[in-house]
Protein backbone atom coordinates (compact mmCIF):
# COMPACT_ATOMS: atom_id res chain seq x y z
CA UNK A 1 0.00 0.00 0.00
CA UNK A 2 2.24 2.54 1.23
CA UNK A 3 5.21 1.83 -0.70
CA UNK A 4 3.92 3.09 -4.04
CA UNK A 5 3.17 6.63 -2.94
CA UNK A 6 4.56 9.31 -4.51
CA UNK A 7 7.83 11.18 -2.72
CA UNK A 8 5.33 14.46 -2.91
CA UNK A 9 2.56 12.34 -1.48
CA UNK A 10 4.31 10.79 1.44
CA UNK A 11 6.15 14.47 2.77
CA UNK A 12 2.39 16.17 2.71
CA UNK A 13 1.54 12.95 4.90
CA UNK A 14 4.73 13.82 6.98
CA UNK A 15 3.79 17.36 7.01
CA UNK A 16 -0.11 16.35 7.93
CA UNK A 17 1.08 15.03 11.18
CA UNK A 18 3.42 17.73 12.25
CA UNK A 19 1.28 18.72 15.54
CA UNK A 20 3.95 16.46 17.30
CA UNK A 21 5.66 13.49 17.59
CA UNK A 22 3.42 10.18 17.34
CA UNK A 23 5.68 7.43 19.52
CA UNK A 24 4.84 3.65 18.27
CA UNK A 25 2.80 1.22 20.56
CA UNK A 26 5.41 -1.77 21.64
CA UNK A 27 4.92 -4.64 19.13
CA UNK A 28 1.99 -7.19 19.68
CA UNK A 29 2.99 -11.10 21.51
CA UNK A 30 2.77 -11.95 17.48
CA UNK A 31 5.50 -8.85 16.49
CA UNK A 32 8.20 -10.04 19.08
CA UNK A 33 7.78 -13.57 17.95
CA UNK A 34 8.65 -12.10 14.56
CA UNK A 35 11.09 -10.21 15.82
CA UNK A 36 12.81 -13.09 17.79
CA UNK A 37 12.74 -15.06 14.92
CA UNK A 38 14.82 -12.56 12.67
CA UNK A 39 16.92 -12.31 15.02
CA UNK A 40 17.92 -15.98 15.34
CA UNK A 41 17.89 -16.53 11.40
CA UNK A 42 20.06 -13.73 11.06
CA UNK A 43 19.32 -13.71 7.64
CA UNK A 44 18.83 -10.78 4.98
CA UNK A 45 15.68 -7.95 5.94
CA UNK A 46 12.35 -8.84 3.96
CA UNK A 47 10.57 -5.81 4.86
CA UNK A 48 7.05 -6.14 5.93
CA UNK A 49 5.95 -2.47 5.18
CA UNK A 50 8.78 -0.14 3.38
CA UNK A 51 10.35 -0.84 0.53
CA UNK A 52 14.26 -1.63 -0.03
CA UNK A 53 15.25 1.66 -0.63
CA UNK A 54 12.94 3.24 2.80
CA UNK A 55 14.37 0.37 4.94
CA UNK A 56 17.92 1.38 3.71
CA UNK A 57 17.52 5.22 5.05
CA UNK A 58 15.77 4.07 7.92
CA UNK A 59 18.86 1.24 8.81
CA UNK A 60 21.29 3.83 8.47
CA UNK A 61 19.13 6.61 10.41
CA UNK A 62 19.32 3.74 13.47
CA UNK A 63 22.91 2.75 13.20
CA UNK A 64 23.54 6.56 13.33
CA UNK A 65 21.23 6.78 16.49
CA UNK A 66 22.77 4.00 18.49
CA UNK A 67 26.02 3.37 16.55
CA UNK A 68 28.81 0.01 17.43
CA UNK A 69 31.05 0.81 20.40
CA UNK A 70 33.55 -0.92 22.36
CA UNK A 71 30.99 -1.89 24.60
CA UNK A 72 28.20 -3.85 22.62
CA UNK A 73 27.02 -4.48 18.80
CA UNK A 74 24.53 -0.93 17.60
CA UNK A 75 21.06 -0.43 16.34
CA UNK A 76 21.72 -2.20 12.83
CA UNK A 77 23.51 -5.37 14.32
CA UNK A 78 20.40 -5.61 16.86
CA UNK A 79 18.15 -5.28 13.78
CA UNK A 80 16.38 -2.45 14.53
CA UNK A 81 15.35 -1.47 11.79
CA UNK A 82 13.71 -4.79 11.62
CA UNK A 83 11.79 -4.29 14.49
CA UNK A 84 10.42 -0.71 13.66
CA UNK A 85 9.17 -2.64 10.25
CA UNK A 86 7.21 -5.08 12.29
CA UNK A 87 5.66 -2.52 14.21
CA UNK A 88 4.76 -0.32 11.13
CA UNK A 89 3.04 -3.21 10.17
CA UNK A 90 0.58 -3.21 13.07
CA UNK A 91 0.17 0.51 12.87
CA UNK A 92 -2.37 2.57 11.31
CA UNK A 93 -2.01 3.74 7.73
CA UNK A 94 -1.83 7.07 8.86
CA UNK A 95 1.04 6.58 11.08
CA UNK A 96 2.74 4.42 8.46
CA UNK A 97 2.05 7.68 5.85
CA UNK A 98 3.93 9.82 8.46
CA UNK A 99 7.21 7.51 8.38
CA UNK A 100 7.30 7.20 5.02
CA UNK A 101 7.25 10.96 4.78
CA UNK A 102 9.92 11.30 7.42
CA UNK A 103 12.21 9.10 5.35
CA UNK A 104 11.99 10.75 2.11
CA UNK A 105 12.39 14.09 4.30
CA UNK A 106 15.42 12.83 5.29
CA UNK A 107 16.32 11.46 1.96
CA UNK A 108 15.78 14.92 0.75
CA UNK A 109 17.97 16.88 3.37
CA UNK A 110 20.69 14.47 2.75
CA UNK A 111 20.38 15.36 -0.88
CA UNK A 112 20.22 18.94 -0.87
CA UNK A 113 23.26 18.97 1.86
CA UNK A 114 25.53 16.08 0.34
CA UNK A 115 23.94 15.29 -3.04
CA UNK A 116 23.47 11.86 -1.78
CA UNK A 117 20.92 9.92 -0.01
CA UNK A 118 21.27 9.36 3.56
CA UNK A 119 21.85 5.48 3.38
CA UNK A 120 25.23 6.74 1.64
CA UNK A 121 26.28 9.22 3.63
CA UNK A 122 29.61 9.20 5.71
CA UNK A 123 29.82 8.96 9.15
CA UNK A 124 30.83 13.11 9.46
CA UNK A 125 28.28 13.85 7.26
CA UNK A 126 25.27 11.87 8.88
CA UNK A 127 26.38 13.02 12.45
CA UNK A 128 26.28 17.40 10.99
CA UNK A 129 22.57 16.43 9.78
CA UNK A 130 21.29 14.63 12.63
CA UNK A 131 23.09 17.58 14.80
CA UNK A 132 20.21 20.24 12.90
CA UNK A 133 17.54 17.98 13.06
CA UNK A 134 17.79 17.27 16.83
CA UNK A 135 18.93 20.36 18.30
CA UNK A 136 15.06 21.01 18.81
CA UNK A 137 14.41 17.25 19.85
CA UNK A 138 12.09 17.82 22.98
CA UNK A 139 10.25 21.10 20.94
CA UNK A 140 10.55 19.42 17.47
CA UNK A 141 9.56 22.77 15.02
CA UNK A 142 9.75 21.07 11.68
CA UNK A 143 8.50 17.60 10.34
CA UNK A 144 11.52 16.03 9.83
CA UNK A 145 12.70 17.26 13.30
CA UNK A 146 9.37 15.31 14.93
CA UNK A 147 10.32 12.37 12.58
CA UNK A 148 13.64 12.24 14.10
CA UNK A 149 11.86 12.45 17.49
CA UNK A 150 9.62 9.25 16.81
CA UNK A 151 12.75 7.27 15.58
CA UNK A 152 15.22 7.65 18.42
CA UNK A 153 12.33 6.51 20.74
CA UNK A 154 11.34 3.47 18.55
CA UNK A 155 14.70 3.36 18.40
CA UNK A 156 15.84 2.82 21.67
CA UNK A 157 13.00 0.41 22.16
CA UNK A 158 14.02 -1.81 19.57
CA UNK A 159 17.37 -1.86 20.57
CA UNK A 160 16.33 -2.83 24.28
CA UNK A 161 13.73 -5.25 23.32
CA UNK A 162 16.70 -7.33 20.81
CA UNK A 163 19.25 -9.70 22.31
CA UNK A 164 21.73 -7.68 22.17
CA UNK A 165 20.87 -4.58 23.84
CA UNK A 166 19.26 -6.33 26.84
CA UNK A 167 22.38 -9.14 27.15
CA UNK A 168 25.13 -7.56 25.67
CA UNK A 169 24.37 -3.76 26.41
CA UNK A 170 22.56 -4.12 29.54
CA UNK A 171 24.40 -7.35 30.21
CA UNK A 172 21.15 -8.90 32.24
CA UNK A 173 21.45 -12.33 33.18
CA UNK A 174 18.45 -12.94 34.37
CA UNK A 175 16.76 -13.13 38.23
CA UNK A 176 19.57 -14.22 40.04
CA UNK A 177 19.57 -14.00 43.90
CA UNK A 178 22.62 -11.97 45.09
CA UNK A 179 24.26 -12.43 48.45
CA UNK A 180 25.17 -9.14 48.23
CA UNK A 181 25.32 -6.07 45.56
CA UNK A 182 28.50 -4.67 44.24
CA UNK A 183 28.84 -1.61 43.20
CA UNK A 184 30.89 -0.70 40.15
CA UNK A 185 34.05 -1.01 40.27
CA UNK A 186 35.45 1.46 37.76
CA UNK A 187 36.61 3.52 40.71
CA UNK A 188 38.85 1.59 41.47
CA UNK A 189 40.85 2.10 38.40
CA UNK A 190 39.76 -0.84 36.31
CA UNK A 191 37.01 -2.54 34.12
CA UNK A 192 33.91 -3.96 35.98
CA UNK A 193 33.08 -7.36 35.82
CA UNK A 194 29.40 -6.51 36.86
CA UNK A 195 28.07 -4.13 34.17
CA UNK A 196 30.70 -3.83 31.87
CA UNK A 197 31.28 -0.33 32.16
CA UNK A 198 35.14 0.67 31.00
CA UNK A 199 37.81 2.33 33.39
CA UNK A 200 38.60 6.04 32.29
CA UNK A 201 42.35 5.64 32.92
């Protein structure tokens, strides 16, 4: 349905619902099936709702968001942009309209700026865009600034409902019963076994 609209059709849907940023519902007992199951096939993206080209901007747009580090795998490793598929999926058409819209906005800053689509920017070049487009993030003014609002927080829900951010981020193992809690010991001048977090030596 949505994939065949027009670019002009899908940024007046953007611009439509501009009143402020629509946040996703979390994805349905069926969704995070799906979504498990993606993850353990760890096979190419079949896109439920965008097509190749949308899921491309919007894979980027999440790696950009929550990027690889020294400390865990990022949003495109943890197939995020997976996730935010599924839930478009179970969405209204409306809302689907809106994030279409927001991608081709994107698409279209990217171009104007870099004469290149977002999914080929560099990493410089992604970071000075998403810099303008989020410097109004909790008063988005613009469209594509309440687009980018709506994908960092599906964004960081993805990423904390996939393997990876809730073992290998948040490192959770599970109800365990502790005989005692301790603290973290990066203080002390060196890694800590208990949440990961790296020494600042």
């Amino acid at each position: 349905m949505a994939t065949h609209l027009t670019r002009r059709a899908a940024l007046k849907a953007l611009g439509a619902g501009a009143g402020g940023v629509v946040l996703l519902p979390w994805l349905s007992d069926s969704g995070l099936l799906a979504f498990d199951r993606i993850q353990q096939a760890q096979a190419a993206s079949a896109p439920k709702v965008l097509s190749s080209t949308q899921f491309a901007t919007l894979e980027a747009l999440v790696d950009a968001i929550i990027p690889t580090d020294d400390r865990s795998p990022g949003a495109r490793e943890a197939r995020v942009a997976d996730y935010i598929d599924l839930l478009l999926s179970e969405v209204d058409d409306s809302v689907v309209l809106q994030w279409i819209g927001g991608l081709a906005a994107l698409d279209e800053e990217a171009a104007t700026r870099f004469k290149v689509p977002f999914s080929r920017l560099d990493a410089t070049q992604a970071d000075a865009l998403l810099a303008s487009i989020s410097a109004n993030e909790l008063e988005p003014r613009t469209p594509l600034e309440a687009f980018f609002a709506m994908t960092k927080h599906a964004t960081v829900d993805g990423y904390y409902t996939s393997e990876i951010g809730i073992h290998r981020e948040l490192r959770y193992k599970g109800n365990k019963f502790l005989n005692e809690f301790v603290g973290c010991e990066t203080e002390n001048g060196k890694d800590c076994p208990y949440c990961g977090q790296k020494s600042h030596r």
